[in-house]
PDB file of N, CA and C in Angstrom:
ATOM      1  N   UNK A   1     -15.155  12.206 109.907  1.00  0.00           N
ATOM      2  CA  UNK A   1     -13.814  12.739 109.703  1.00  0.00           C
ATOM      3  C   UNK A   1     -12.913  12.234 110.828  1.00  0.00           C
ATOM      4  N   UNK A   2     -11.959  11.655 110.528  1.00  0.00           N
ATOM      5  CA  UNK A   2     -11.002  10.813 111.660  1.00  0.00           C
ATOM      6  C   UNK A   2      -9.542  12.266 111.338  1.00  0.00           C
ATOM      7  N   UNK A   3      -9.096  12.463 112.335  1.00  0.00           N
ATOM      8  CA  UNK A   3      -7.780  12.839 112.109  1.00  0.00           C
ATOM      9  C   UNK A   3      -7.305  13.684 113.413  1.00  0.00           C
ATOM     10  N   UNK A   4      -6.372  14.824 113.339  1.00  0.00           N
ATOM     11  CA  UNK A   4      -5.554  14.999 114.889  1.00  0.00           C
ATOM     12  C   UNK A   4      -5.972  16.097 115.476  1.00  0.00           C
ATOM     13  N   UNK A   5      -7.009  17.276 114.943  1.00  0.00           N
ATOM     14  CA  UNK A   5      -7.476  18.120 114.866  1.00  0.00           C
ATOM     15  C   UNK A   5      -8.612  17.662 116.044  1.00  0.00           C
ATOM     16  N   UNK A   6      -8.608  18.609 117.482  1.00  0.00           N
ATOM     17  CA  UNK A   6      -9.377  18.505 118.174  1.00  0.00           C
ATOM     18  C   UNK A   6      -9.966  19.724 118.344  1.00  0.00           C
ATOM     19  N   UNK A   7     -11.801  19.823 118.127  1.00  0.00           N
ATOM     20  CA  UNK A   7     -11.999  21.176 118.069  1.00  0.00           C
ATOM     21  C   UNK A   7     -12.565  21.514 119.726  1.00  0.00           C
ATOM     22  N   UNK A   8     -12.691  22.816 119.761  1.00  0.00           N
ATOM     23  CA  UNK A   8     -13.174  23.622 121.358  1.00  0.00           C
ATOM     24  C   UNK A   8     -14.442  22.920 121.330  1.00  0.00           C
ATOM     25  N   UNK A   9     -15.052  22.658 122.530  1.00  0.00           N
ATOM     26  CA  UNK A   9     -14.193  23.123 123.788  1.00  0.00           C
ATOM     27  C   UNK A   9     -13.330  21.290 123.909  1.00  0.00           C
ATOM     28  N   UNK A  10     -13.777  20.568 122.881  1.00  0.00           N
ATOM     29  CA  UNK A  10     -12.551  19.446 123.649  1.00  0.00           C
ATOM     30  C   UNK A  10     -11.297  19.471 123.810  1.00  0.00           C
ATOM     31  N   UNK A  11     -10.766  20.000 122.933  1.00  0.00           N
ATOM     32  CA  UNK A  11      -9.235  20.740 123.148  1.00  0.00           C
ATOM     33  C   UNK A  11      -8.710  21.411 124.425  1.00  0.00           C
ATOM     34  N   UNK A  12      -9.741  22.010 125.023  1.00  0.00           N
ATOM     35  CA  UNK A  12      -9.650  22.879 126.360  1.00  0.00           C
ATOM     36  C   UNK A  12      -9.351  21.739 127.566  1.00  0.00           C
ATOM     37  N   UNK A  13     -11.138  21.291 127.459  1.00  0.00           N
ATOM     38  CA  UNK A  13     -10.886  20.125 128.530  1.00  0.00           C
ATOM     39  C   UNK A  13     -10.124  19.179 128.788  1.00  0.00           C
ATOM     40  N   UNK A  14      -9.436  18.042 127.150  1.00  0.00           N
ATOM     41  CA  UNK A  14      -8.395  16.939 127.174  1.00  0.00           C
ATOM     42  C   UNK A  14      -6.955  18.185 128.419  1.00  0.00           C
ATOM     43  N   UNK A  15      -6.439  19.525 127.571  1.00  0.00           N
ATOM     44  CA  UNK A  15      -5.914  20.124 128.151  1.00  0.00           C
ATOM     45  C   UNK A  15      -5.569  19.994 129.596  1.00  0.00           C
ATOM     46  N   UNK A  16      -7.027  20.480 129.966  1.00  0.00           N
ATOM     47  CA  UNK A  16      -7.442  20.713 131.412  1.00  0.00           C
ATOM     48  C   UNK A  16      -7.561  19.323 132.515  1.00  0.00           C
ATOM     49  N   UNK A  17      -7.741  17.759 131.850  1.00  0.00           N
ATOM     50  CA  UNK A  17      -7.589  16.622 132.257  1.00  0.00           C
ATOM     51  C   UNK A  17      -5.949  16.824 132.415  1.00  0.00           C
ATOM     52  N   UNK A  18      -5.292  16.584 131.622  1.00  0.00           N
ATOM     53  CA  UNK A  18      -3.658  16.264 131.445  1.00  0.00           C
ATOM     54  C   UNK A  18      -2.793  17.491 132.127  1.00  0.00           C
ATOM     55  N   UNK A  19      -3.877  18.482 133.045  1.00  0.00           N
ATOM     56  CA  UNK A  19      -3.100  19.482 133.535  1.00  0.00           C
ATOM     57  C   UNK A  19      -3.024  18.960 135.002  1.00  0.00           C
ATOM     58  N   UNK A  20      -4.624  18.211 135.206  1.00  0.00           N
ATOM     59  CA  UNK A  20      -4.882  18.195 135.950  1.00  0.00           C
ATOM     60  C   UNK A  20      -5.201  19.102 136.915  1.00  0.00           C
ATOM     61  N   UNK A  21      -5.726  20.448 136.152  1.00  0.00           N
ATOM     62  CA  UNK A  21      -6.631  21.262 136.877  1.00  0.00           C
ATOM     63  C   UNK A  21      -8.316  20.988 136.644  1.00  0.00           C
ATOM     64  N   UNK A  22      -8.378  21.063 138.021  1.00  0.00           N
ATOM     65  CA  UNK A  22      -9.915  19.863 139.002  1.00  0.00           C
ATOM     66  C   UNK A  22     -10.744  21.615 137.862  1.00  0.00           C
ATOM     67  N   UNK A  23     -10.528  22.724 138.497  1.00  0.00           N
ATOM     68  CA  UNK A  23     -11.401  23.547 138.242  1.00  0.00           C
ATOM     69  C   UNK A  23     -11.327  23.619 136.947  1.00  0.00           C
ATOM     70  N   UNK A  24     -11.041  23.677 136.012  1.00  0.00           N
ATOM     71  CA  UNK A  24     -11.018  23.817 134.176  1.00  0.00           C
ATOM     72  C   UNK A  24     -11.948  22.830 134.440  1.00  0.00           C
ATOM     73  N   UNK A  25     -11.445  21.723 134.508  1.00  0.00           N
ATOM     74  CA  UNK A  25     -11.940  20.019 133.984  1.00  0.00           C
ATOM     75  C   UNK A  25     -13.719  20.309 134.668  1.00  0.00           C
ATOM     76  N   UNK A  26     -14.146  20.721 135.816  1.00  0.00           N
ATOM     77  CA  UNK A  26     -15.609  21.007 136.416  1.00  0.00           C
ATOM     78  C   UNK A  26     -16.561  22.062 135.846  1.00  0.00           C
ATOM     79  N   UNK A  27     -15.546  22.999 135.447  1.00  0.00           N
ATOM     80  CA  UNK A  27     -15.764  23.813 134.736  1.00  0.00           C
ATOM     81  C   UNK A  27     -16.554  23.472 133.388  1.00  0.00           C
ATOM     82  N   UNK A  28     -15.810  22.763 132.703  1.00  0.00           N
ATOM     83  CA  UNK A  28     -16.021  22.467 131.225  1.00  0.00           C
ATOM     84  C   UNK A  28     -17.566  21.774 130.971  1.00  0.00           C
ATOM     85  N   UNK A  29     -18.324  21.378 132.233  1.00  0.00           N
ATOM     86  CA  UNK A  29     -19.452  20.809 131.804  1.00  0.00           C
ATOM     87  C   UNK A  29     -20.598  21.333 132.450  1.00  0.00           C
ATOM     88  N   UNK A  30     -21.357  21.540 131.311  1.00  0.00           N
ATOM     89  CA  UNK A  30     -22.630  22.259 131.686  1.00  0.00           C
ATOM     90  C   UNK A  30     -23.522  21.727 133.177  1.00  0.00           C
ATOM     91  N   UNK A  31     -24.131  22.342 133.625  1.00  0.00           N
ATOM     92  CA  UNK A  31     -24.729  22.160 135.352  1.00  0.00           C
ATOM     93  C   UNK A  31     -25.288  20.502 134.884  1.00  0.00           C
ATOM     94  N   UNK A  32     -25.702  20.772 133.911  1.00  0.00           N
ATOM     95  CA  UNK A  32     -26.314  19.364 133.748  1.00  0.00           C
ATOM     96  C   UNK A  32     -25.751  18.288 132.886  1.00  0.00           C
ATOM     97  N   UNK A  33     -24.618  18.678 132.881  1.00  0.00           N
ATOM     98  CA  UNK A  33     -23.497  17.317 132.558  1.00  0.00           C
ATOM     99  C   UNK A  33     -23.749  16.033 133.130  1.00  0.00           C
ATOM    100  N   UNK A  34     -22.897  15.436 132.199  1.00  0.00           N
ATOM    101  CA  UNK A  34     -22.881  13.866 132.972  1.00  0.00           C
ATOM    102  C   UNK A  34     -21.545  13.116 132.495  1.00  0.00           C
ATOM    103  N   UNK A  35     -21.632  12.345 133.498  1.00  0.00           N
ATOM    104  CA  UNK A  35     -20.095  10.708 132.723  1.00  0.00           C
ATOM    105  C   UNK A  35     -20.524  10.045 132.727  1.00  0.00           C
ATOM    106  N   UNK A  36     -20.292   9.177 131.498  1.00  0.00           N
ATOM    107  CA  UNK A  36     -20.679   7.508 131.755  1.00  0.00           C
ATOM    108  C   UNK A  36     -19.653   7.005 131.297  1.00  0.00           C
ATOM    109  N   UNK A  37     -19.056   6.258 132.350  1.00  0.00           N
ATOM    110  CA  UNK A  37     -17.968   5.455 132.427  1.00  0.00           C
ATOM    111  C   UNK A  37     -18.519   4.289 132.623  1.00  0.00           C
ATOM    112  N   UNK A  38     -18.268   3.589 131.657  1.00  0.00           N
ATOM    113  CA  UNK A  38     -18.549   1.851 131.317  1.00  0.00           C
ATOM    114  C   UNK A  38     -20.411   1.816 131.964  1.00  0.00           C
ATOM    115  N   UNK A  39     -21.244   2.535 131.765  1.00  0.00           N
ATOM    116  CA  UNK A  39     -22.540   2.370 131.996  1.00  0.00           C
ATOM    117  C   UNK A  39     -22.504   2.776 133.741  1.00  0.00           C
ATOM    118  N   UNK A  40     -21.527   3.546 134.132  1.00  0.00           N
ATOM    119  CA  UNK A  40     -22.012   4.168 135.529  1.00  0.00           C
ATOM    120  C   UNK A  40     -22.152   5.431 134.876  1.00  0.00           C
ATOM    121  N   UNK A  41     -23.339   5.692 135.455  1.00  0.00           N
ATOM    122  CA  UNK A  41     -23.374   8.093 135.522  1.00  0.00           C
ATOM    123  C   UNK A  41     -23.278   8.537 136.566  1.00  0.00           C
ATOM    124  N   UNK A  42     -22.449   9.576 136.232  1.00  0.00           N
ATOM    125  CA  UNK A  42     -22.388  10.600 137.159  1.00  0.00           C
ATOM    126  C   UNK A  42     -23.154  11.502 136.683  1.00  0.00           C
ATOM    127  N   UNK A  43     -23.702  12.894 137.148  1.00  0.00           N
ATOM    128  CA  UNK A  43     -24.713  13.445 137.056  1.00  0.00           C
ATOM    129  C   UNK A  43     -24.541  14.372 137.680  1.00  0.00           C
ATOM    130  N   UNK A  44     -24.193  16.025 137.269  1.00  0.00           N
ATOM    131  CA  UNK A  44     -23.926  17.419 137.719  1.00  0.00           C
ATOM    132  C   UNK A  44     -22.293  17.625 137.631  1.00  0.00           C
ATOM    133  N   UNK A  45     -21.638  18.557 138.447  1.00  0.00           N
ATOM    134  CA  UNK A  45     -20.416  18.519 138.812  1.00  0.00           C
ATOM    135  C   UNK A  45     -20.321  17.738 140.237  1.00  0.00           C
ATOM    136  N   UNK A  46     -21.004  17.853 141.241  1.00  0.00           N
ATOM    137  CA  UNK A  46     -20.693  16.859 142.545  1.00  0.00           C
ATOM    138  C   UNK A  46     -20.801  15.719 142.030  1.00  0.00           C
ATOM    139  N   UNK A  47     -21.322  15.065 141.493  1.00  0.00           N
ATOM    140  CA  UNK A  47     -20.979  13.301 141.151  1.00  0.00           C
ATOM    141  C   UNK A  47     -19.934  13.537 140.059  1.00  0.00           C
ATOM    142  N   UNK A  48     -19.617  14.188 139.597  1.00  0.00           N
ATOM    143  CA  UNK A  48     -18.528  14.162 138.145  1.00  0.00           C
ATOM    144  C   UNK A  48     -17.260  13.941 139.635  1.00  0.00           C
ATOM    145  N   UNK A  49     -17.164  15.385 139.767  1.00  0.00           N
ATOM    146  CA  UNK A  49     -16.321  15.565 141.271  1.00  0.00           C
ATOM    147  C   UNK A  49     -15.781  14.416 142.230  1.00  0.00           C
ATOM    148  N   UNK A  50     -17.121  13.678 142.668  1.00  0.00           N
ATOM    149  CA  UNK A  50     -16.379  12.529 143.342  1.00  0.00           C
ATOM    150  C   UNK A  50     -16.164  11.599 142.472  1.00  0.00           C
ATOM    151  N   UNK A  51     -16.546  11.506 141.666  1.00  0.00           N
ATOM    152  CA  UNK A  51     -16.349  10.027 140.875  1.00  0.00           C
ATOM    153  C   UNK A  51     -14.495  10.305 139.689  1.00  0.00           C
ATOM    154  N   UNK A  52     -14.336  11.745 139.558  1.00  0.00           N
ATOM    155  CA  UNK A  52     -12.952  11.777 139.098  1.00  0.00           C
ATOM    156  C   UNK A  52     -11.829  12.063 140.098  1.00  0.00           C
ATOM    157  N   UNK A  53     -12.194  12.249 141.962  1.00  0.00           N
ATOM    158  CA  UNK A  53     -11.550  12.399 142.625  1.00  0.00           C
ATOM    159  C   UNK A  53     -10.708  10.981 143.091  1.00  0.00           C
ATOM    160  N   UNK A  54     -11.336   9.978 142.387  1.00  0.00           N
ATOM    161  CA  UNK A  54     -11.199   8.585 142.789  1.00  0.00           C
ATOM    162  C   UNK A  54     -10.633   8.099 141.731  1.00  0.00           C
ATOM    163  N   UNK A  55     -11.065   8.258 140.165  1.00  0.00           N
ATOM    164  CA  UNK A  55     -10.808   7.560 139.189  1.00  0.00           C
ATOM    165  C   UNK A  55     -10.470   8.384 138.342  1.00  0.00           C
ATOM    166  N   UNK A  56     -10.335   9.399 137.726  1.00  0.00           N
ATOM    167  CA  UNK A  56     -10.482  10.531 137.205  1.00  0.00           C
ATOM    168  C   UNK A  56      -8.424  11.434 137.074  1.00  0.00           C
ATOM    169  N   UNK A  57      -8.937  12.886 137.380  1.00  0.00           N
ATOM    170  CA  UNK A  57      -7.830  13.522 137.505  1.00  0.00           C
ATOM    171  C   UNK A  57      -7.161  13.144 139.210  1.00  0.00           C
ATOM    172  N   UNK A  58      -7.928  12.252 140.361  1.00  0.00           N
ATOM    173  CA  UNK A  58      -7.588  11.907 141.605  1.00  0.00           C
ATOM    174  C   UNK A  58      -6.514  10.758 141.223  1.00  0.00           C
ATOM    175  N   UNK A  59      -6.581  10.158 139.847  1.00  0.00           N
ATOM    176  CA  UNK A  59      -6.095   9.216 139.925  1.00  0.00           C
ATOM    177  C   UNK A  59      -4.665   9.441 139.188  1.00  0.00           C
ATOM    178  N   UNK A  60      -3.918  10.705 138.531  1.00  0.00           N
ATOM    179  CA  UNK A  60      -3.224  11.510 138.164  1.00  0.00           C
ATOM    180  C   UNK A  60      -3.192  11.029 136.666  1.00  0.00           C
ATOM    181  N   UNK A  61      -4.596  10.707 135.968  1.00  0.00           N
ATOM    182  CA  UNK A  61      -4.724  10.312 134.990  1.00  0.00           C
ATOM    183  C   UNK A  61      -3.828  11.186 133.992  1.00  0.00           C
ATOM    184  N   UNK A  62      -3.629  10.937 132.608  1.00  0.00           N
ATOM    185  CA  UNK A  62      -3.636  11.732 131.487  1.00  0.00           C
ATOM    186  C   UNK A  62      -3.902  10.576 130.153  1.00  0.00           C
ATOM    187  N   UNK A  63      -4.077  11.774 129.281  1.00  0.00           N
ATOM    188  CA  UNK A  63      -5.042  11.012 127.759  1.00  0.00           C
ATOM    189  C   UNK A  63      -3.874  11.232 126.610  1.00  0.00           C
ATOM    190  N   UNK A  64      -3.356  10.659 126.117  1.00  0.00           N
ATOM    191  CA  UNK A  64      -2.673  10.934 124.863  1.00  0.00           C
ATOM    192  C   UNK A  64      -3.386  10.560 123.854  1.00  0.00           C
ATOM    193  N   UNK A  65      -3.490  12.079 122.808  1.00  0.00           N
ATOM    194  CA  UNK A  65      -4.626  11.331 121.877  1.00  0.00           C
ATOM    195  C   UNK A  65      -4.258  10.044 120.892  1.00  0.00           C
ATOM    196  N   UNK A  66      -4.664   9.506 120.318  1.00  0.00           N
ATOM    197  CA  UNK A  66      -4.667   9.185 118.937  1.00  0.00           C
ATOM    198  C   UNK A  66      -5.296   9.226 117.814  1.00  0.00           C
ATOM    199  N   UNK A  67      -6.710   9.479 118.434  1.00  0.00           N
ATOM    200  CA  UNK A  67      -7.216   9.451 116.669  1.00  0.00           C
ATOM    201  C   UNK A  67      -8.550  10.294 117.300  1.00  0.00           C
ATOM    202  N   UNK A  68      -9.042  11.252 116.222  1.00  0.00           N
ATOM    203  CA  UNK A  68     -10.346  12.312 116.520  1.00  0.00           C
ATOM    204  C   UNK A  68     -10.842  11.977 115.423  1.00  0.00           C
ATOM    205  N   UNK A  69     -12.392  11.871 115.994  1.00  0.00           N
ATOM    206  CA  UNK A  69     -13.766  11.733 114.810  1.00  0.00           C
ATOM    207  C   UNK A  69     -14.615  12.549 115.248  1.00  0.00           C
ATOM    208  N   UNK A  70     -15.167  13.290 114.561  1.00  0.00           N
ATOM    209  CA  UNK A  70     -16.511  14.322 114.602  1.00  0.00           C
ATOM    210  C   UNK A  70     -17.602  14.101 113.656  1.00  0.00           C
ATOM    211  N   UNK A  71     -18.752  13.779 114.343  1.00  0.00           N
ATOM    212  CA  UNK A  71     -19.476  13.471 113.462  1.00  0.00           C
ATOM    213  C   UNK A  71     -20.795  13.932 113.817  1.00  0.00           C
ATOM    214  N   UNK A  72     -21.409  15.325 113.122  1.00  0.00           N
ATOM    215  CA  UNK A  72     -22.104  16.126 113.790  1.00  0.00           C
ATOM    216  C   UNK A  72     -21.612  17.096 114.484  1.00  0.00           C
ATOM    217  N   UNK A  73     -22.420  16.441 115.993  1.00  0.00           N
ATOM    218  CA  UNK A  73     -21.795  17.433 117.427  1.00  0.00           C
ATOM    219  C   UNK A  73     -21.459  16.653 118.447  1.00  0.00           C
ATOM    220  N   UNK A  74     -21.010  15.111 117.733  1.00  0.00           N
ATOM    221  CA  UNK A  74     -20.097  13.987 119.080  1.00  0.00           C
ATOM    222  C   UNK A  74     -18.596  14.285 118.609  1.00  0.00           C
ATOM    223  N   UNK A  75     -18.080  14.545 119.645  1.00  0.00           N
ATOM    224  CA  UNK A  75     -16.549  14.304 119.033  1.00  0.00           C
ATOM    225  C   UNK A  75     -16.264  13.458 119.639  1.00  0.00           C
ATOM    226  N   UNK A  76     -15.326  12.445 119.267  1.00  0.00           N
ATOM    227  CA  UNK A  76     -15.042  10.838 119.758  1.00  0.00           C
ATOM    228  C   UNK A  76     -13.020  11.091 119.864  1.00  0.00           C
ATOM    229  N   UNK A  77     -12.807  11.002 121.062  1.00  0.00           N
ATOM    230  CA  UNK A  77     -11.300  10.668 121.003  1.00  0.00           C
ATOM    231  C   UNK A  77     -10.592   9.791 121.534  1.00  0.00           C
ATOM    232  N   UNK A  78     -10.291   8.993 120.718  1.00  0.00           N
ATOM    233  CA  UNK A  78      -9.171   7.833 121.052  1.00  0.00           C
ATOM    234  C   UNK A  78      -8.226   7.958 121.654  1.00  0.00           C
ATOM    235  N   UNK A  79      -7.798   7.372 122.716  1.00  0.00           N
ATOM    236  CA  UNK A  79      -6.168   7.527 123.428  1.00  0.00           C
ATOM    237  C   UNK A  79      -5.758   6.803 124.188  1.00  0.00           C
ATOM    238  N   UNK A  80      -5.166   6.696 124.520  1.00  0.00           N
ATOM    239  CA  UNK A  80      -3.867   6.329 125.565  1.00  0.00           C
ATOM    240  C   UNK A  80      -4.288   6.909 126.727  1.00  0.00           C
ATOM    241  N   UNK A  81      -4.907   5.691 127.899  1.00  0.00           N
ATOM    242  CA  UNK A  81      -5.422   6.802 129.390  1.00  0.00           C
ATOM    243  C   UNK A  81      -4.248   5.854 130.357  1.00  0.00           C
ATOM    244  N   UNK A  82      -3.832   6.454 131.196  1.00  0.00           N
ATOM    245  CA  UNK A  82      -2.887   6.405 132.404  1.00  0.00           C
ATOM    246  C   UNK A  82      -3.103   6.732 133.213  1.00  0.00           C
ATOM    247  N   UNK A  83      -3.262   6.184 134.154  1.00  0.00           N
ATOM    248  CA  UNK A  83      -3.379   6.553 135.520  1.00  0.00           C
ATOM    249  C   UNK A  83      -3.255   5.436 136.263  1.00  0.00           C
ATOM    250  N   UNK A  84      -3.403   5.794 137.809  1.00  0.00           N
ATOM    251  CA  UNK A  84      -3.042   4.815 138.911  1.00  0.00           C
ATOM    252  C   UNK A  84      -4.619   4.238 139.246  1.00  0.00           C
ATOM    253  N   UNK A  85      -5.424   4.249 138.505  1.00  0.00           N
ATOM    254  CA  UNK A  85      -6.677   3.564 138.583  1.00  0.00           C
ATOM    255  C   UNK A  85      -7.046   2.145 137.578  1.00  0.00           C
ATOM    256  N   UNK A  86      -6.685   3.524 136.079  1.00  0.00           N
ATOM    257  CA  UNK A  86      -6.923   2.337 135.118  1.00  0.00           C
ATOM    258  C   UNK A  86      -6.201   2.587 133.962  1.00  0.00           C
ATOM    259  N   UNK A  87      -5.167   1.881 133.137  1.00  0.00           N
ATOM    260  CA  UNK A  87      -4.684   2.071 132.221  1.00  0.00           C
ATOM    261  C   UNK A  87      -5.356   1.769 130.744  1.00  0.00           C
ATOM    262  N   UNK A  88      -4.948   1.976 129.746  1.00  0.00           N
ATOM    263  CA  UNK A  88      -5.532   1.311 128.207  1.00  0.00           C
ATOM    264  C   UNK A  88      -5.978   2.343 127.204  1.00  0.00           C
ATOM    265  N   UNK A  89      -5.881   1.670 126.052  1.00  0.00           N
ATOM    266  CA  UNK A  89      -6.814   2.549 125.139  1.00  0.00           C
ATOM    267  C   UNK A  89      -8.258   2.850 125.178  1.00  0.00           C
ATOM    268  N   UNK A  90      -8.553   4.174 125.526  1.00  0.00           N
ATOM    269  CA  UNK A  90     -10.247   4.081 125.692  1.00  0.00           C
ATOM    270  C   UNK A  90     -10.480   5.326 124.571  1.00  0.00           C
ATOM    271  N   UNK A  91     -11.895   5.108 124.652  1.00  0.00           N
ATOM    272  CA  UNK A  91     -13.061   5.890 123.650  1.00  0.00           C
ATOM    273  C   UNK A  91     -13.902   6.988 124.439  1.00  0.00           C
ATOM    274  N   UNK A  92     -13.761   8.370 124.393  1.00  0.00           N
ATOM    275  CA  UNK A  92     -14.451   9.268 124.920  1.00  0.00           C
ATOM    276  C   UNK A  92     -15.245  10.475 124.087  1.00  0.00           C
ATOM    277  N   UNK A  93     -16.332   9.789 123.634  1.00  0.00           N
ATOM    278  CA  UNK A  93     -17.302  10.269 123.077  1.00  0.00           C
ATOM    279  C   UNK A  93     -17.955  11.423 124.114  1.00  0.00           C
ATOM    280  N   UNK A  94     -17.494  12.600 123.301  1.00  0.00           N
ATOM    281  CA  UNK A  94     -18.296  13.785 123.894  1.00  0.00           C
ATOM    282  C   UNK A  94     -18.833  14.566 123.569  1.00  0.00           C
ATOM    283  N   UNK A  95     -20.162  15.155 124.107  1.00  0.00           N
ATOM    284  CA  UNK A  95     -20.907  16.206 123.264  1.00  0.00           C
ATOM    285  C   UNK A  95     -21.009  17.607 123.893  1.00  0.00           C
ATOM    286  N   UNK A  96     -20.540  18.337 122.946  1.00  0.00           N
ATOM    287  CA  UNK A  96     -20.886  19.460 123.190  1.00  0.00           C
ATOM    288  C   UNK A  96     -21.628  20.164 123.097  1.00  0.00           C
ATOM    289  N   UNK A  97     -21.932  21.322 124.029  1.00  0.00           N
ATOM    290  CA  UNK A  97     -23.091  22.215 124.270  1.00  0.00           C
ATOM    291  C   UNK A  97     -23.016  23.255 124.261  1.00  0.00           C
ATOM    292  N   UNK A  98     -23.130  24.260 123.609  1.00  0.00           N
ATOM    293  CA  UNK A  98     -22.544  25.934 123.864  1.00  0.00           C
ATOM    294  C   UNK A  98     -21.693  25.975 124.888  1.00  0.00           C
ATOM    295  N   UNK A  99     -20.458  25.523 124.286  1.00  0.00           N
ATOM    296  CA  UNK A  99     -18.897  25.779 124.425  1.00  0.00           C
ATOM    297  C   UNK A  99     -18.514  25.152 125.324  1.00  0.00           C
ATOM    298  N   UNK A 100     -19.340  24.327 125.945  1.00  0.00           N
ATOM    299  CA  UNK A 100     -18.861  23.364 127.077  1.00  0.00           C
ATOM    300  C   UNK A 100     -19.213  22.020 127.097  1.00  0.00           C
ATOM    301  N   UNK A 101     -19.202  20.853 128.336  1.00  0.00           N
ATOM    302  CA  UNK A 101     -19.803  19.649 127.356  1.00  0.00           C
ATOM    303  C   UNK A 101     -20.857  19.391 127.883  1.00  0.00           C
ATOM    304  N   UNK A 102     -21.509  18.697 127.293  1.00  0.00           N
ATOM    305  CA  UNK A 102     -22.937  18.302 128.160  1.00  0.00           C
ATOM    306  C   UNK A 102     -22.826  16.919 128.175  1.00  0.00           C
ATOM    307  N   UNK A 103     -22.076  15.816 127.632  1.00  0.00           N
ATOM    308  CA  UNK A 103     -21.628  14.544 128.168  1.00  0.00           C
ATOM    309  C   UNK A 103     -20.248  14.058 127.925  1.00  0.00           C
ATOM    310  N   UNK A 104     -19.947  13.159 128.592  1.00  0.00           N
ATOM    311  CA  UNK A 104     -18.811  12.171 127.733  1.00  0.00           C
ATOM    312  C   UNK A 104     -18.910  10.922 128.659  1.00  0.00           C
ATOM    313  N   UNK A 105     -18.833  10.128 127.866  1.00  0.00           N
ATOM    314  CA  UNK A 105     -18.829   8.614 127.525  1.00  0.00           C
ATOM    315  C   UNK A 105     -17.718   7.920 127.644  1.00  0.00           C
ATOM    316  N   UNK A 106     -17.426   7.176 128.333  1.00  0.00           N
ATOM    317  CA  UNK A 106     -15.746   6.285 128.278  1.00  0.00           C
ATOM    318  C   UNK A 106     -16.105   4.843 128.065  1.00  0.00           C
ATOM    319  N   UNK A 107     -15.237   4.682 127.199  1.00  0.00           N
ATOM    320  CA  UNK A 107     -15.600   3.086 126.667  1.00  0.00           C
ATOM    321  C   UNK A 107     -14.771   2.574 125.946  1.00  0.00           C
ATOM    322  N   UNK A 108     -14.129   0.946 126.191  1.00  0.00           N
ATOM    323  CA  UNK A 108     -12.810   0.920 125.769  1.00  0.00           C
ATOM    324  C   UNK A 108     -12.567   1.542 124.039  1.00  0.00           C
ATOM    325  N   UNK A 109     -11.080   1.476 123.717  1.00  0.00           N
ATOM    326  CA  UNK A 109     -10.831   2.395 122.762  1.00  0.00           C
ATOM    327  C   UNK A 109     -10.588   0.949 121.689  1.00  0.00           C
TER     328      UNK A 109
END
């Protein structure tokens, strides 16, 4: 299903990125979360932490969506990323876990 409809908790977190509140955004992923950005992981909230203090919400990113796919329990969202790190359309495949995420994936869009 492709369309504009983003369900919880990604709705919360995109939110919580583009608010750029650090605590929502740390919040949102289970102890045993992870990022993989272009095949680097981060791993817990302290590596999520430093690795978005640099590239992340440090970098005064925000996501404008464009296009949502759910398929299962990945939700995939397309957008528009900005920031003073890295600009472009990217792909952030994320999975959720009782109500929070347990990964997401960045990869161009």
């Amino acid at each position: 299903m492709t369309d504009q409809h983003i369900p919880e908790p990604v709705a919360s977190f995109i939110a919580a990125v583009n608010a750029h509140d650090e605590s929502a955004f740390l919040e949102a992923f289970v102890e045993s979360g992870y990022v993989d950005d272009w095949g680097r992981i981060f791993r817990g909230r302290d590596e999520i932490k430093a690795w978005s203090d640099k590239e992340f919400l440090g970098a005064r990113g925000t996501l404008t969506v464009r296009e949502v796919e759910v398929e299962g329990r990945v939700v995939t969202v397309v957008g528009d990323w900005r920031s003073t790190h890295a600009n472009g359309l990217s792909s952030f495949e994320i999975v959720p876990e009782e109500g929070q995420i347990a990964s997401m994936t960045i990869r161009e869009g």
